[in-house]
C-alpha atoms as a PDB file:
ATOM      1  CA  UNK A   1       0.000   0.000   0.000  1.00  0.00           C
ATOM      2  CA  UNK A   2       2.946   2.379   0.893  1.00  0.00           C
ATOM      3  CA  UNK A   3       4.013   1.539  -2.737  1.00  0.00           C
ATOM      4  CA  UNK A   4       1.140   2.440  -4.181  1.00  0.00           C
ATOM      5  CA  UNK A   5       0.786   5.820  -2.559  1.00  0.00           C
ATOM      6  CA  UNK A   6       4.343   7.108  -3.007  1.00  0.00           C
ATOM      7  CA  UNK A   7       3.775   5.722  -6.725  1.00  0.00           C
ATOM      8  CA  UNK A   8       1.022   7.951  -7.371  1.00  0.00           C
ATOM      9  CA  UNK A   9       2.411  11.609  -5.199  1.00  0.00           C
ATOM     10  CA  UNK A  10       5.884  10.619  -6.911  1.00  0.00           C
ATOM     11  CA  UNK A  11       3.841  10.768 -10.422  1.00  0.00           C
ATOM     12  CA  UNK A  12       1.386  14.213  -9.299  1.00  0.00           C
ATOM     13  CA  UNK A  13       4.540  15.605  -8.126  1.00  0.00           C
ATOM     14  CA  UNK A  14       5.897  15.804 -11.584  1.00  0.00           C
ATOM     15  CA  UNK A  15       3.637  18.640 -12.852  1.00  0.00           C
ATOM     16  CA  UNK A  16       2.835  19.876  -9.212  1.00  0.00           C
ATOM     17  CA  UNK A  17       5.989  20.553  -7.363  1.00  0.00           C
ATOM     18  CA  UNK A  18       6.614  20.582  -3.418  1.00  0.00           C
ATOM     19  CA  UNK A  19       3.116  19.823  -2.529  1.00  0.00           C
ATOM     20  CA  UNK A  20       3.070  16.119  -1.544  1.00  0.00           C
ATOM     21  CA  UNK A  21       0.729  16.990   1.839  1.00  0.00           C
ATOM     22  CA  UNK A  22      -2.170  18.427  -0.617  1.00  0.00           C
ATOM     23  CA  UNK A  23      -1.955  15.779  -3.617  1.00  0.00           C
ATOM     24  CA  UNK A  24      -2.311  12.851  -0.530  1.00  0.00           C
ATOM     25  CA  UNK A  25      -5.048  14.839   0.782  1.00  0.00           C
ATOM     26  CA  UNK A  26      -6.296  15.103  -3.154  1.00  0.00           C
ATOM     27  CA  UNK A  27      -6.042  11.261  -3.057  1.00  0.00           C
ATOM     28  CA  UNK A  28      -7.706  10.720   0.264  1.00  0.00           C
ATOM     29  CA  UNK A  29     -10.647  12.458  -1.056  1.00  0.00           C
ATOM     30  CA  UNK A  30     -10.899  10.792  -4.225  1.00  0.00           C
ATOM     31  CA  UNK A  31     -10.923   7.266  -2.645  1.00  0.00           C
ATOM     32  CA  UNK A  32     -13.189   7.999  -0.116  1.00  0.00           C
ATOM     33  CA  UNK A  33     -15.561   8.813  -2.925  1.00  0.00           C
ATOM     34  CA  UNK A  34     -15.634  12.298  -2.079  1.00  0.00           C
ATOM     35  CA  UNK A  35     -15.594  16.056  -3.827  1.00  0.00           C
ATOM     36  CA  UNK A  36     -13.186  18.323  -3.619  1.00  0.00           C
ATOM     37  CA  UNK A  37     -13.107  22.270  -3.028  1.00  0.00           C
ATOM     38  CA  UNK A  38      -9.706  24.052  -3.578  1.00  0.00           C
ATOM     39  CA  UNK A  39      -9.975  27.740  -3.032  1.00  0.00           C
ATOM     40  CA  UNK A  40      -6.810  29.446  -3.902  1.00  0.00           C
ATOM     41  CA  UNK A  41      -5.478  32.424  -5.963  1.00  0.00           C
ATOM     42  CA  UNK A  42      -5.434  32.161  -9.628  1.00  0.00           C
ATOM     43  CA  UNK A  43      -2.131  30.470 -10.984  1.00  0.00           C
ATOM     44  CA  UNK A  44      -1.719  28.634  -7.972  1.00  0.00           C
ATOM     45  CA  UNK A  45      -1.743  24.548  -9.713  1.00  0.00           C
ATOM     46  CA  UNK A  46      -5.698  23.653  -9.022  1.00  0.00           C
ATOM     47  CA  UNK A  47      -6.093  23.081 -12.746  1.00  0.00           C
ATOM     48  CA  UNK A  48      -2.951  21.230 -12.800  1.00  0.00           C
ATOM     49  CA  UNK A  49      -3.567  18.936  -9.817  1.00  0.00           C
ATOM     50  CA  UNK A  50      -7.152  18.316 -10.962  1.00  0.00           C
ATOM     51  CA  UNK A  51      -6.246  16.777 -14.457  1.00  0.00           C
ATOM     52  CA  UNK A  52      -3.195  15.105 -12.981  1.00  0.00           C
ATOM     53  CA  UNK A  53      -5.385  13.164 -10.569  1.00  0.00           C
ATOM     54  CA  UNK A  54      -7.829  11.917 -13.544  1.00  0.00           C
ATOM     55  CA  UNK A  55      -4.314  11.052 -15.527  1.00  0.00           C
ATOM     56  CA  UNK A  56      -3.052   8.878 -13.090  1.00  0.00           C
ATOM     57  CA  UNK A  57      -6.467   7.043 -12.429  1.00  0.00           C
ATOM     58  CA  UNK A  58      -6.627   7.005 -16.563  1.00  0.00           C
ATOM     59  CA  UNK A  59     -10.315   8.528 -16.298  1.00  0.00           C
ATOM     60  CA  UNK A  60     -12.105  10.334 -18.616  1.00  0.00           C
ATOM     61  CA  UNK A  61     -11.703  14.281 -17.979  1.00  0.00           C
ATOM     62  CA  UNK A  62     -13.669  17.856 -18.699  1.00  0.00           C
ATOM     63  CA  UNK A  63     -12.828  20.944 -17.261  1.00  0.00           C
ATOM     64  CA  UNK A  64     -15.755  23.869 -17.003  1.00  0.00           C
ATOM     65  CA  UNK A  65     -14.920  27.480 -17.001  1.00  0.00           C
ATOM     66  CA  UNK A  66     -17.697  28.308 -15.083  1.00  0.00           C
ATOM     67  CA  UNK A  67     -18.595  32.215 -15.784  1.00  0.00           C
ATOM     68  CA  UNK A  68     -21.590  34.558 -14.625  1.00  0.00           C
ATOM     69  CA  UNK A  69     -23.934  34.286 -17.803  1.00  0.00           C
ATOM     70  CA  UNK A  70     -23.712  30.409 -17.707  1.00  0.00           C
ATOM     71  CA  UNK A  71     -27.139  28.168 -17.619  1.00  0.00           C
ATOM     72  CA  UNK A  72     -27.682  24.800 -15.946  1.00  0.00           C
ATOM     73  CA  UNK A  73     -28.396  23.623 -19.092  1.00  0.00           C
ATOM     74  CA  UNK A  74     -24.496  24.151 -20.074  1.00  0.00           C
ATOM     75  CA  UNK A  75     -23.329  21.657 -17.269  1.00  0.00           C
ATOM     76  CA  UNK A  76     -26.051  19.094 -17.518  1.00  0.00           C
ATOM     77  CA  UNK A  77     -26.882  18.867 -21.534  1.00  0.00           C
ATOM     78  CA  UNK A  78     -29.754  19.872 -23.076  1.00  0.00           C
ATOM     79  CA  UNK A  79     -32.863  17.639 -25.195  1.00  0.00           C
ATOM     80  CA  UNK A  80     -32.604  19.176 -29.177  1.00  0.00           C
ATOM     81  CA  UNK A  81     -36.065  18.251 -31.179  1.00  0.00           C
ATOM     82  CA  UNK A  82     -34.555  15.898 -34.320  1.00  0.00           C
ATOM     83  CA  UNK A  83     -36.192  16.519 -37.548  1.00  0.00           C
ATOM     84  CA  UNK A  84     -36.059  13.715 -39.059  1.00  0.00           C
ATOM     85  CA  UNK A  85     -36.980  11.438 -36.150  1.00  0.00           C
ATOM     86  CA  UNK A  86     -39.514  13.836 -34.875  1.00  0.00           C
ATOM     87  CA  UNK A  87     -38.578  13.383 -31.410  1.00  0.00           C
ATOM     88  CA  UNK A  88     -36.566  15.220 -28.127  1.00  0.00           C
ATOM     89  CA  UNK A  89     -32.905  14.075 -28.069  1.00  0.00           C
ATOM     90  CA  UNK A  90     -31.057  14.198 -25.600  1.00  0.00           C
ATOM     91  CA  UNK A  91     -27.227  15.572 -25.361  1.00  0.00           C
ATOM     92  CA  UNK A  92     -24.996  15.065 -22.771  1.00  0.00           C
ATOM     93  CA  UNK A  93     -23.478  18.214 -20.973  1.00  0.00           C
ATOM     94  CA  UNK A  94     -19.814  17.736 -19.711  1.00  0.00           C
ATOM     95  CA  UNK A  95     -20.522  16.730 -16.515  1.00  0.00           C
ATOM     96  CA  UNK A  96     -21.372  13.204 -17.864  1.00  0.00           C
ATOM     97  CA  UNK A  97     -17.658  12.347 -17.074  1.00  0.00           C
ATOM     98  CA  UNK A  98     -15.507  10.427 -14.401  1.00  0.00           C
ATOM     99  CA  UNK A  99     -13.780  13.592 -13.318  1.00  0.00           C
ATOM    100  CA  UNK A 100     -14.957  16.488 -13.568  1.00  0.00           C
ATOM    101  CA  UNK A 101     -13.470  20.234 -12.861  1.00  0.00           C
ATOM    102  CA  UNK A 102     -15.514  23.090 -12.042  1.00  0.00           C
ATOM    103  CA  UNK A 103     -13.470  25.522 -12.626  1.00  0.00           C
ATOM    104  CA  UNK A 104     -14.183  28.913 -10.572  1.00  0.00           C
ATOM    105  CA  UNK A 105     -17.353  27.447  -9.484  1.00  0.00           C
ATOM    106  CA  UNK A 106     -17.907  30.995  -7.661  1.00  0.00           C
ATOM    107  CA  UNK A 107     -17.957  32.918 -10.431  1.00  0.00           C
ATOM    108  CA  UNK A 108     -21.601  31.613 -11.468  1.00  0.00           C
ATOM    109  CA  UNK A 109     -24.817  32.538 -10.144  1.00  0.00           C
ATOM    110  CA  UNK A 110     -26.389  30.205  -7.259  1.00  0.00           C
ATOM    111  CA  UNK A 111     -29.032  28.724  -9.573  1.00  0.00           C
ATOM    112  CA  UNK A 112     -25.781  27.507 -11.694  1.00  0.00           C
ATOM    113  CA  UNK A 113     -24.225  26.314  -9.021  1.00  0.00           C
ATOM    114  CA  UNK A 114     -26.807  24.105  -7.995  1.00  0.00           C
ATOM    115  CA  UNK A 115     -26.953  22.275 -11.050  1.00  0.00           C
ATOM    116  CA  UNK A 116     -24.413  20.066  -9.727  1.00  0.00           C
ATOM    117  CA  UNK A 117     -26.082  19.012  -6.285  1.00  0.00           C
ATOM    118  CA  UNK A 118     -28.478  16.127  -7.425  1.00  0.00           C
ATOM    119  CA  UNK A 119     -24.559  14.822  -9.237  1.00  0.00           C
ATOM    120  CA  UNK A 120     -22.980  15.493  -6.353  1.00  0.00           C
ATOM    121  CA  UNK A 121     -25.036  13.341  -3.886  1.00  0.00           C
ATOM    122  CA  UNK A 122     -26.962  10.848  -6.243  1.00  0.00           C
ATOM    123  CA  UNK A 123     -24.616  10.463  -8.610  1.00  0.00           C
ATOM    124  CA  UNK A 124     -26.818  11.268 -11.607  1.00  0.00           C
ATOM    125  CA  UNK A 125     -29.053  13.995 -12.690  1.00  0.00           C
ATOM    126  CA  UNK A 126     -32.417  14.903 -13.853  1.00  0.00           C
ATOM    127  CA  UNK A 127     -33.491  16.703 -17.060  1.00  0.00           C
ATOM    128  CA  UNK A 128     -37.078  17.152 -17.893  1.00  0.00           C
ATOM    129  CA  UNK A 129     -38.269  14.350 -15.983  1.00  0.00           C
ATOM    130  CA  UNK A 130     -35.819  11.640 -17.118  1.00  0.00           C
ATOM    131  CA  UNK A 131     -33.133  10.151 -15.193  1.00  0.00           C
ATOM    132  CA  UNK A 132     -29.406   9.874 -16.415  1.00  0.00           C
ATOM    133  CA  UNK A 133     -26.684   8.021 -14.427  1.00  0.00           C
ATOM    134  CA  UNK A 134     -23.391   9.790 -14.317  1.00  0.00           C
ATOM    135  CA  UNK A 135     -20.040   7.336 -15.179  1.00  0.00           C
ATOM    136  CA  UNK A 136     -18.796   5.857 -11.965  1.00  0.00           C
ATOM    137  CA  UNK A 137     -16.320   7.194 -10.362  1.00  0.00           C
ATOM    138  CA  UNK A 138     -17.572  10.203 -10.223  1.00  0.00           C
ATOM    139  CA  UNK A 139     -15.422  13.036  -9.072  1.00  0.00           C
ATOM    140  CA  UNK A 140     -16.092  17.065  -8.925  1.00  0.00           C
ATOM    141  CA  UNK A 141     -13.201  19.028  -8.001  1.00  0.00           C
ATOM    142  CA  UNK A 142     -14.344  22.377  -8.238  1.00  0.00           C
ATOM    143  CA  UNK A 143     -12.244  25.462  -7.711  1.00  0.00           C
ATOM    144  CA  UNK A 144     -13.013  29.242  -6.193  1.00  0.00           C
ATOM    145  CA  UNK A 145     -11.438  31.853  -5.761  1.00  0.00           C
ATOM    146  CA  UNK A 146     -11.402  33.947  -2.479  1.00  0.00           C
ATOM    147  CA  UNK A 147     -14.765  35.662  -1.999  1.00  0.00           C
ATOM    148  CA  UNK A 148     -12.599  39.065  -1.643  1.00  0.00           C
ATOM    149  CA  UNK A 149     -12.307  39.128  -5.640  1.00  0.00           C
ATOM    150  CA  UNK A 150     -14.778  40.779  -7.689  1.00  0.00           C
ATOM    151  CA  UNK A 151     -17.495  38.872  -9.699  1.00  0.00           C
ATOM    152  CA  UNK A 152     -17.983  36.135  -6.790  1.00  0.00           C
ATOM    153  CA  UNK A 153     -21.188  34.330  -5.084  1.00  0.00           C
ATOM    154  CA  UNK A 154     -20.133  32.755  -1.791  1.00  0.00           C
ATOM    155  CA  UNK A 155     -21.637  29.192  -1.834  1.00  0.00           C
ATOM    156  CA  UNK A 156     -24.604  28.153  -0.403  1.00  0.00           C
ATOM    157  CA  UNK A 157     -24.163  25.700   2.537  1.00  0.00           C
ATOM    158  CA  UNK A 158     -26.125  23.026   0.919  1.00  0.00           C
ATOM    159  CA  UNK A 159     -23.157  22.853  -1.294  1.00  0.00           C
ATOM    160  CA  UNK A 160     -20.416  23.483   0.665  1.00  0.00           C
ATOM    161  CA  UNK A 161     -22.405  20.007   2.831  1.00  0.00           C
ATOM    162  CA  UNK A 162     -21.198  18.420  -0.404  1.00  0.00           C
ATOM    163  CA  UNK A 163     -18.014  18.605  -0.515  1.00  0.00           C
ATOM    164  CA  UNK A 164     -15.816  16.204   0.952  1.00  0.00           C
ATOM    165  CA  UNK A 165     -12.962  18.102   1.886  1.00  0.00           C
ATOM    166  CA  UNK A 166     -11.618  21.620   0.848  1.00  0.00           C
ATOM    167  CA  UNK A 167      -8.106  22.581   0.929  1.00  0.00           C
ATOM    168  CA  UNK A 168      -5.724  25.174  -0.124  1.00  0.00           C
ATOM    169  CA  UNK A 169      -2.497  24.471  -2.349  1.00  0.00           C
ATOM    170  CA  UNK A 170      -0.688  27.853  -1.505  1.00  0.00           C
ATOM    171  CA  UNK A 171       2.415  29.323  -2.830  1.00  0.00           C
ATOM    172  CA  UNK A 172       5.571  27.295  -3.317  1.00  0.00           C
ATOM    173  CA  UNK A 173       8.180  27.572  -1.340  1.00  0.00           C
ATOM    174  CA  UNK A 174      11.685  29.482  -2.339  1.00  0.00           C
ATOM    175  CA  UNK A 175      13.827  26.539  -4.081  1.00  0.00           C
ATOM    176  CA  UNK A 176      10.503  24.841  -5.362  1.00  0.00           C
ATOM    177  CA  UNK A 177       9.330  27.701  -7.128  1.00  0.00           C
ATOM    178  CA  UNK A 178      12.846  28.590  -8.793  1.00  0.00           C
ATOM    179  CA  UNK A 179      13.069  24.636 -10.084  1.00  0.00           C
ATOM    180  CA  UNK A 180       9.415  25.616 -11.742  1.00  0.00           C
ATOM    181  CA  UNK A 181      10.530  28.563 -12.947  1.00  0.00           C
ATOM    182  CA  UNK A 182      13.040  26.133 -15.236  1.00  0.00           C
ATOM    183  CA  UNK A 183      10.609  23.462 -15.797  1.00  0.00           C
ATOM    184  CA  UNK A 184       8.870  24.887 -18.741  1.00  0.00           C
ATOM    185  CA  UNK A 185       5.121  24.521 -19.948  1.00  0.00           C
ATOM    186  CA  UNK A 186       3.383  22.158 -17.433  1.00  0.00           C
ATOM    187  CA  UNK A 187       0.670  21.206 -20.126  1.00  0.00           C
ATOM    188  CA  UNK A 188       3.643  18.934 -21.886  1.00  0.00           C
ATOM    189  CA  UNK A 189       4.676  17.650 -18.695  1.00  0.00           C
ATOM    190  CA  UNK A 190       0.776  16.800 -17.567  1.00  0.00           C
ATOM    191  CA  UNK A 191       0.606  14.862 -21.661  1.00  0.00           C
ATOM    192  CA  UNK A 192       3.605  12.776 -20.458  1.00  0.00           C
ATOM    193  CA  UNK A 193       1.987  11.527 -16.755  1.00  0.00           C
ATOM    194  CA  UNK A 194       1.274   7.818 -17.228  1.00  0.00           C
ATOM    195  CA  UNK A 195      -1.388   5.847 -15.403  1.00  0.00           C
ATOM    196  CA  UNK A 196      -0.399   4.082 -12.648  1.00  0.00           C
ATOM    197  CA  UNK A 197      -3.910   2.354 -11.015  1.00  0.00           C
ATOM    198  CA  UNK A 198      -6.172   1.429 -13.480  1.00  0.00           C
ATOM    199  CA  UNK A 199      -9.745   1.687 -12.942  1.00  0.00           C
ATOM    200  CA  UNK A 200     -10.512  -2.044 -11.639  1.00  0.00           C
ATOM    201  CA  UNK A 201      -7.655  -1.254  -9.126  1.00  0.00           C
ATOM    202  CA  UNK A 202      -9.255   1.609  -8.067  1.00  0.00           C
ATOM    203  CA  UNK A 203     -12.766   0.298  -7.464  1.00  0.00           C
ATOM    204  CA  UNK A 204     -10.982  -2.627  -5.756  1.00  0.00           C
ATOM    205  CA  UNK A 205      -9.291  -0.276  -3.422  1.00  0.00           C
ATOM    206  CA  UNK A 206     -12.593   1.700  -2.485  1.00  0.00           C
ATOM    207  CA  UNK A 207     -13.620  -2.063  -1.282  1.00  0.00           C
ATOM    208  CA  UNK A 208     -10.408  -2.423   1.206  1.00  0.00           C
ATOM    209  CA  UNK A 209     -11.260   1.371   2.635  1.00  0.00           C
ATOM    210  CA  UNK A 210     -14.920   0.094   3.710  1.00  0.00           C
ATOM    211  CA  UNK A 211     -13.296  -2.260   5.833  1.00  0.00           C
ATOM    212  CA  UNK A 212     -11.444  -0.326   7.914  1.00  0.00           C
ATOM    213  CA  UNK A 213     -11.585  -0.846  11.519  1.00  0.00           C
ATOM    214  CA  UNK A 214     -13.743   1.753  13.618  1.00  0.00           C
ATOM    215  CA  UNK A 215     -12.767   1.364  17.326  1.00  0.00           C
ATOM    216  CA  UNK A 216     -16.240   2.502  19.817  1.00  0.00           C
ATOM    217  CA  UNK A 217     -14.141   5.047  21.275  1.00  0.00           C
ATOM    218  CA  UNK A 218     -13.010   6.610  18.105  1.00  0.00           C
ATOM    219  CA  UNK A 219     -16.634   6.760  17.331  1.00  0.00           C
ATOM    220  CA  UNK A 220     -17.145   8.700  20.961  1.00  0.00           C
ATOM    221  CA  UNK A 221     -14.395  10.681  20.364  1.00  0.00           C
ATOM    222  CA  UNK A 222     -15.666  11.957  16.963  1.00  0.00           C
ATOM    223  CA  UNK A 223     -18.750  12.870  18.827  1.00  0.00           C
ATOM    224  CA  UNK A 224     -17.522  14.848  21.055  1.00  0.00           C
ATOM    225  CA  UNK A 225     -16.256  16.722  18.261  1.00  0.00           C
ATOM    226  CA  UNK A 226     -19.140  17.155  16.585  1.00  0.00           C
ATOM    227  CA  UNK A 227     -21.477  17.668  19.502  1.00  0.00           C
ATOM    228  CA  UNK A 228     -18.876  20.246  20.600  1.00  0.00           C
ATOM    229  CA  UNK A 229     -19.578  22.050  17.394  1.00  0.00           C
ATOM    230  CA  UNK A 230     -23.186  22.278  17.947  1.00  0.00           C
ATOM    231  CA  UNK A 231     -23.107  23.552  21.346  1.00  0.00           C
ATOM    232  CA  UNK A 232     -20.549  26.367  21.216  1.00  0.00           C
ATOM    233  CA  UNK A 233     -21.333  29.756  21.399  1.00  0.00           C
ATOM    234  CA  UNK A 234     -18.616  30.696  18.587  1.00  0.00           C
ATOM    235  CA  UNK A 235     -20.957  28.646  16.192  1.00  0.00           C
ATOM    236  CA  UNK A 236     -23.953  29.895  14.360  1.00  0.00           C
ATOM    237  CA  UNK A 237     -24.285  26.446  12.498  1.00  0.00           C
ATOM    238  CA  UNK A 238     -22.296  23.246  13.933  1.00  0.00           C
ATOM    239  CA  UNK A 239     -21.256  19.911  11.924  1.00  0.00           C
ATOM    240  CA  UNK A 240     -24.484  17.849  10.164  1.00  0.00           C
ATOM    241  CA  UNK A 241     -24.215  13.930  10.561  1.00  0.00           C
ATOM    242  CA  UNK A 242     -23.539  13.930   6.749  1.00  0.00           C
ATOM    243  CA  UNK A 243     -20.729  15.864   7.428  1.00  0.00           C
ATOM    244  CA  UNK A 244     -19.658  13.810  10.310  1.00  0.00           C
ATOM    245  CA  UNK A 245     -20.032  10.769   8.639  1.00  0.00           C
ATOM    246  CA  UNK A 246     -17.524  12.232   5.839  1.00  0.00           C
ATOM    247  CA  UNK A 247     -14.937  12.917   8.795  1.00  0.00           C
ATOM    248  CA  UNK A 248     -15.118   9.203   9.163  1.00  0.00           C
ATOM    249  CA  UNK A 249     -15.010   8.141   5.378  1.00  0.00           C
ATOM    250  CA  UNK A 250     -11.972  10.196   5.018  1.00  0.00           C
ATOM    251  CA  UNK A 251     -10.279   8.953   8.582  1.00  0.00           C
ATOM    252  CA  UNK A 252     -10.814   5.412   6.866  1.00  0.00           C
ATOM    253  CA  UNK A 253      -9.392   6.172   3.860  1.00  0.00           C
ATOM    254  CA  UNK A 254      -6.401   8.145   5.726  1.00  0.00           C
ATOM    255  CA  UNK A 255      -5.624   5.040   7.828  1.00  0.00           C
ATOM    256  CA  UNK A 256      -5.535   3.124   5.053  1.00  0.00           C
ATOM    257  CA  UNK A 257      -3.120   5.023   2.992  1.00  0.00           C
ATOM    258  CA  UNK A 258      -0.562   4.350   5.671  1.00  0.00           C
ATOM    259  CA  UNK A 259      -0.875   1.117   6.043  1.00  0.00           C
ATOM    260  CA  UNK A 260      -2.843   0.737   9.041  1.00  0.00           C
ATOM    261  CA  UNK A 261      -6.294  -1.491   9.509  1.00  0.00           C
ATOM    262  CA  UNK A 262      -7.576   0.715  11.942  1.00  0.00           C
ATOM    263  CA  UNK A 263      -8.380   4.526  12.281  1.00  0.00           C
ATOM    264  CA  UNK A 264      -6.399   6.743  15.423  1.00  0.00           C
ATOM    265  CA  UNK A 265      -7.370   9.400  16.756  1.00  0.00           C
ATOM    266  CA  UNK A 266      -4.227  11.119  14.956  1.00  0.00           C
ATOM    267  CA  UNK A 267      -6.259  10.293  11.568  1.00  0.00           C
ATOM    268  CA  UNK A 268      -9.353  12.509  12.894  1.00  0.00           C
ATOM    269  CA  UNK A 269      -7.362  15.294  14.019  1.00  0.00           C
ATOM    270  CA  UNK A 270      -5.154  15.700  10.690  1.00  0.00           C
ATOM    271  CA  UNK A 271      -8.511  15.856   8.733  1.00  0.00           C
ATOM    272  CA  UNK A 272     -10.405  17.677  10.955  1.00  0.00           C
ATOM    273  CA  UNK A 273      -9.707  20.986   8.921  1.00  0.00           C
ATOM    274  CA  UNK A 274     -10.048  19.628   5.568  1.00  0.00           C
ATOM    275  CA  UNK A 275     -12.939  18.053   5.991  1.00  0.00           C
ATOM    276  CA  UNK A 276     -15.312  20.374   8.636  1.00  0.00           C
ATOM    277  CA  UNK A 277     -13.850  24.148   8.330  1.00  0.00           C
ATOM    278  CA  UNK A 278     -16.096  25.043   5.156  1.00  0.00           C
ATOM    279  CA  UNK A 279     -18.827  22.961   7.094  1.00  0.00           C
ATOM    280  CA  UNK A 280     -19.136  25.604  10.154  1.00  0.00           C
ATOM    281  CA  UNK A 281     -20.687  28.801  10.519  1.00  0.00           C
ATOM    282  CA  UNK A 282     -19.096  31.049  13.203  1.00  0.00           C
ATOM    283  CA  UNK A 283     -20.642  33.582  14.638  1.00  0.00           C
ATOM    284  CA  UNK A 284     -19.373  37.372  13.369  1.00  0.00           C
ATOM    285  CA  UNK A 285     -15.902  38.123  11.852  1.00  0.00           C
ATOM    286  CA  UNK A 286     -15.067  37.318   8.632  1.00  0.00           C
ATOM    287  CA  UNK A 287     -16.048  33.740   7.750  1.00  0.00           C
ATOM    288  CA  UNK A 288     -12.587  31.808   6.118  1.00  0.00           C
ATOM    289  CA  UNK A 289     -10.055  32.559   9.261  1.00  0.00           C
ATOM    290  CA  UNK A 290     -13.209  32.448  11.742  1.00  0.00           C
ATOM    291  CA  UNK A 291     -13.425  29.069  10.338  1.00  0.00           C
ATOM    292  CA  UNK A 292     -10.090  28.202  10.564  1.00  0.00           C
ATOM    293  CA  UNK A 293      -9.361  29.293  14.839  1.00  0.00           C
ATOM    294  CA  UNK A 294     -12.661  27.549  15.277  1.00  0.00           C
ATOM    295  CA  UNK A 295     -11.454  24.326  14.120  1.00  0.00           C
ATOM    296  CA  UNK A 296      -8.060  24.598  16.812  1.00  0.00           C
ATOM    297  CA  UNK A 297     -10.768  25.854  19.368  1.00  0.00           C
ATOM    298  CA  UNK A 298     -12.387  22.666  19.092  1.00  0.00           C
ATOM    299  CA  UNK A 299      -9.423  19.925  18.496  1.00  0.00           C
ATOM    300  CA  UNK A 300      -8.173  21.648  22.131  1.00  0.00           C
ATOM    301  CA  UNK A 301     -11.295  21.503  23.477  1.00  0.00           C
ATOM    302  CA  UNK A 302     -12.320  17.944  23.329  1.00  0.00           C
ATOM    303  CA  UNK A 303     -10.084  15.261  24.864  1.00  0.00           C
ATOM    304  CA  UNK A 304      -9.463  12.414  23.195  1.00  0.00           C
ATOM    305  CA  UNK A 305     -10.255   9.977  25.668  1.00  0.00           C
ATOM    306  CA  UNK A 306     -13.920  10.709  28.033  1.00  0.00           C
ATOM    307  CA  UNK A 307     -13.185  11.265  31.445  1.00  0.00           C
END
């Protein structure tokens, strides 16, 4: 397993320099069967890392610029009457893929944006009354930019609740960034990535996560945690059970990229950001580093073990 995990950040790391931490977190959230949020700065490798991840898997791959005059219709496909079969057909948007990047999801309206929520939790979607199921796996790693740029609409929390984990690459440090300034155009480099678990692998893999040990205590523990987030007066909005039940997919899925059988507390704690800071609602001051000193309030606040 240890193999297989330094095979795959060796290979990301190719096109995506000095950020091993975020393309394991990338991974952890793709086989958990999660979605992904990366909010970031333009230029900052969220394009890069989300095309790199459906390289390596070898899945199939579209990318949507996602813009303020855009239509649901542009995401999900659209039904065209044929002539000469005088009937509706239907064409497939782009989000009938395996991987799918929404690219500056926050630069949409909300009604856009919540094209993607019936994909996002069922897995397929729903166009004038019919039913289509998406490919499986089905990944969204959508990108935004910080709310403090013009053109944006924060998310709603109903899709925020959707997304597995969210992260931030950030900016490389001093050597990294001079070895990329040498390493030319990253779009050649990304055509040369090879895949290194193919799809039965993967699905096989997915299978070895749901049998990761659980321990009763870890199970109190996480409670704590999340009961802690609905009872604090720094909280306006505290942790769902869908999103406490993700903390646990992805603690599952962390323990087994390192070889272990069963989660640690250690798993919950290294998460805990990814995976609940977009979740919480704090009460006054401005919302992204409110988040952020909420989630160390908490993780110092609970004890591990009940006394």
């Amino acid at each position: 397993m240890r193999k297989f995990v330094e095979t795959l950040v060796d290979e990301i790391s190719r096109v995506l320099l000095g950020k091993e931490d975020k393309i394991k977190l990338a991974l952890t959230c793709l086989l958990a069967d999660g979605h992904l949020l990366i909010e970031d700065l333009p230029g900052m490798g969220k394009t890069t890392l989300s095309h790199a991840l459906a390289k390596v898997f070898g899945l199939t791959y579209n990318r949507v610029q996602f813009t303020s005059d855009m239509l649901p219709a542009d995401i999900l496909g659209i039904s065209i009457f044929d002539a000469q079969q005088q009937q509706f057909t239907f064409h497939q948007g782009p989000i009938f893929t395996q991987v799918l990047l929404a690219d500056e999801i926050n630069r949409t309206t909300p009604k856009t944006q919540s094209a993607l929520l019936e994909a996002m939790e069922e897995r397929q979607v729903t166009c004038e009354g019919k039913t289509y199921i998406l490919p499986q796996p089905f990944f969204v790693i959508a990108t935004q930019n910080p709310l403090s740029q013009m053109g944006t609409f924060p998310l709603p929390e109903s899709q925020l609740d959707r997304f597995l984990m969210r992260i931030s690459i950030g900016y490389p440090d001093a050597e990294t960034e001079k070895i990329l300034f040498k390493g030319g155009d990253t779009r050649e480099q990304l055509a040369q990535l090879r895949v290194c678990l193919p799809i039965e692998e993967l699905v096989e893999l997915k299978r070895h996560i749901q049998q990761i040990k659980v321990s009763e205590s870890l199970v109190d523990y996480v409670h704590r945690l999340v009961n802690f987030t609905r009872t604090s007066d720094d909280i306006l909005v505290g942790l769902s059970p869908r999103g406490a039940m993700a903390l646990i997919k992805a603690a599952k899925t962390w323990a087994f990229m390192h070889e272990r059988a069963y989660v640690v507390p250690e798993d919950v704690q290294y998460l805990f950001s990814a995976v609940v800071a977009h979740r919480l609602i704090p009460k006054g001051s401005a919302p992204v580093f409110a988040q952020e000193n909420l989630v160390k309030k908490i993780l110092s606040s609970v004890a591990v073990v009940n006394s």
